[in-house]
C-alpha atoms as a PDB file:
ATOM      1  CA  UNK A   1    -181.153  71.330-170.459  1.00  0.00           C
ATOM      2  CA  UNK A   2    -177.576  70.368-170.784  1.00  0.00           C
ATOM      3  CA  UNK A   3    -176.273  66.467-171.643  1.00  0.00           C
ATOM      4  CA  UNK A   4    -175.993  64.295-168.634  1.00  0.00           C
ATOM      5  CA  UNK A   5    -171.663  64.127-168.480  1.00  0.00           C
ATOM      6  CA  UNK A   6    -170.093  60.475-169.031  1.00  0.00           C
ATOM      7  CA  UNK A   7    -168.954  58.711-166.086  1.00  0.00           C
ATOM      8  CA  UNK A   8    -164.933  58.970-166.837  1.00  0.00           C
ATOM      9  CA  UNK A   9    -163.647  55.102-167.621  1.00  0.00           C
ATOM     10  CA  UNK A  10    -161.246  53.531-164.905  1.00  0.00           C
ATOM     11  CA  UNK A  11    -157.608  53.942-165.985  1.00  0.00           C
ATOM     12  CA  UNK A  12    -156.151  50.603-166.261  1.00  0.00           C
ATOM     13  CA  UNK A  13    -152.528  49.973-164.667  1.00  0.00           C
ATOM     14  CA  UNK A  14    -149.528  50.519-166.264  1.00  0.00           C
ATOM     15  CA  UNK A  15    -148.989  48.433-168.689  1.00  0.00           C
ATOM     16  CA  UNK A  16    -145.106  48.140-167.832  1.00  0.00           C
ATOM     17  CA  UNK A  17    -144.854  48.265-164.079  1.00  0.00           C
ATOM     18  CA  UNK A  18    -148.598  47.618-162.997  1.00  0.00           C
ATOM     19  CA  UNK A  19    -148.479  51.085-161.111  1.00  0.00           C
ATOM     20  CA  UNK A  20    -151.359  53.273-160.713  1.00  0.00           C
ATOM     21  CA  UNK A  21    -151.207  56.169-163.440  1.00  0.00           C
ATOM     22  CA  UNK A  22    -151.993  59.378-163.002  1.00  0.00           C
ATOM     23  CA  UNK A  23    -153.366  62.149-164.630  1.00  0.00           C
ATOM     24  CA  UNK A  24    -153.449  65.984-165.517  1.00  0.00           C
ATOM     25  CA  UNK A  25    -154.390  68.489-167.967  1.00  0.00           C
ATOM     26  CA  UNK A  26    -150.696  70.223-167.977  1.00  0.00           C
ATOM     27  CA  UNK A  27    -149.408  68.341-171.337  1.00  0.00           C
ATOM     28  CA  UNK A  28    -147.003  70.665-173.438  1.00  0.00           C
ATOM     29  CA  UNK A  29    -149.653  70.847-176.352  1.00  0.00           C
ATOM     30  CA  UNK A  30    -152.798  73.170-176.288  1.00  0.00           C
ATOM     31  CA  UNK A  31    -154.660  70.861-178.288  1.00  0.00           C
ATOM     32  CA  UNK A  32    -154.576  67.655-176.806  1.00  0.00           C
ATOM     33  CA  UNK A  33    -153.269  69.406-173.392  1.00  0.00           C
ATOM     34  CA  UNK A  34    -154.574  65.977-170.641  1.00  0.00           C
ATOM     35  CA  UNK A  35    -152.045  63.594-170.143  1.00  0.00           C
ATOM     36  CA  UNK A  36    -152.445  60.093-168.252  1.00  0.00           C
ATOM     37  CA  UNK A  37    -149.024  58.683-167.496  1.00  0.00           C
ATOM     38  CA  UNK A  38    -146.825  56.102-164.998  1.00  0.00           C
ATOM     39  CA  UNK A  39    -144.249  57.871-163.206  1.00  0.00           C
ATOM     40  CA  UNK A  40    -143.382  54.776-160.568  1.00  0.00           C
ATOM     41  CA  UNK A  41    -140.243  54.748-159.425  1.00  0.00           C
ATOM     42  CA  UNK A  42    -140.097  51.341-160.345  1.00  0.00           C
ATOM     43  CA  UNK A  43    -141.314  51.731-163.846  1.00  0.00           C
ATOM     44  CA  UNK A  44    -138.349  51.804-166.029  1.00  0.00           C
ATOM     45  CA  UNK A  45    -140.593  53.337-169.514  1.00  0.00           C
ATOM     46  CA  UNK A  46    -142.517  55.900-168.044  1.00  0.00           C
ATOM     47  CA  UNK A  47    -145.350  55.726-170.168  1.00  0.00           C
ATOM     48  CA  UNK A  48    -147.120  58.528-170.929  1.00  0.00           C
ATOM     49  CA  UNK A  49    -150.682  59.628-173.869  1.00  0.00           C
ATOM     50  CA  UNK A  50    -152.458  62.524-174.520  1.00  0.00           C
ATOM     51  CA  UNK A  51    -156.078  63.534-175.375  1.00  0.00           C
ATOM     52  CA  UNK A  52    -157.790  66.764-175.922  1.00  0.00           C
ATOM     53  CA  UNK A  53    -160.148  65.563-173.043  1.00  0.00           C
ATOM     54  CA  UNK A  54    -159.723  63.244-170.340  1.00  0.00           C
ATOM     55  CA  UNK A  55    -161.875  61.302-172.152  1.00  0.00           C
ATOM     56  CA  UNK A  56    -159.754  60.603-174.833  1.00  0.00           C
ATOM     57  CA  UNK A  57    -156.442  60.492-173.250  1.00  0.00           C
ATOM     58  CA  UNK A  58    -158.126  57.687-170.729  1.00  0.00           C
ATOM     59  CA  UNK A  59    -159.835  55.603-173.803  1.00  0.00           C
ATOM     60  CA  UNK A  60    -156.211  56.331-175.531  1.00  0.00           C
ATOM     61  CA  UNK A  61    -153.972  55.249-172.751  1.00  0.00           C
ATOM     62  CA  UNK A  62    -156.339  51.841-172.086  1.00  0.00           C
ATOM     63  CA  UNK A  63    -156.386  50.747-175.770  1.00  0.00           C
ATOM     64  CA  UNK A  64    -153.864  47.795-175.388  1.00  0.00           C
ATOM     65  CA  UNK A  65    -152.626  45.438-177.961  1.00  0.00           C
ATOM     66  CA  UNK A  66    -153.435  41.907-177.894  1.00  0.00           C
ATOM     67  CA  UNK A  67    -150.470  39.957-177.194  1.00  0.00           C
END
């Protein structure tokens, strides 16, 4: 019987803009190849993190510092 998958985390908003980011698994490196990123047009950084699962790229990309 296989493990039960983990509900993926809600991506929080850019940290930059507050736009919605979005995701894919198209990132330029076969190891860590799922990207979450901002591309707003009125986001003027463009964030962008990668993971070698959606997992980690989400956890990654909603780690934010304290300020």
């Amino acid at each position: 019987m296989s493990k039960p998958k983990k509900p993926l985390p809600a991506p929080e908003r850019c940290p930059f803009c507050g736009g919605k980011p979005r995701n894919d698994n198209s990132g330029p490196r076969w190891d860590e190849p799922y990207a979450i990123y901002c591309r707003s047009t009125k986001c003027r950084v463009n964030p962008i993190v990668f993971g070698r699962t959606v997992h980690i790229a989400l956890q990654r990309w909603n780690k934010r510092a304290k300020i």
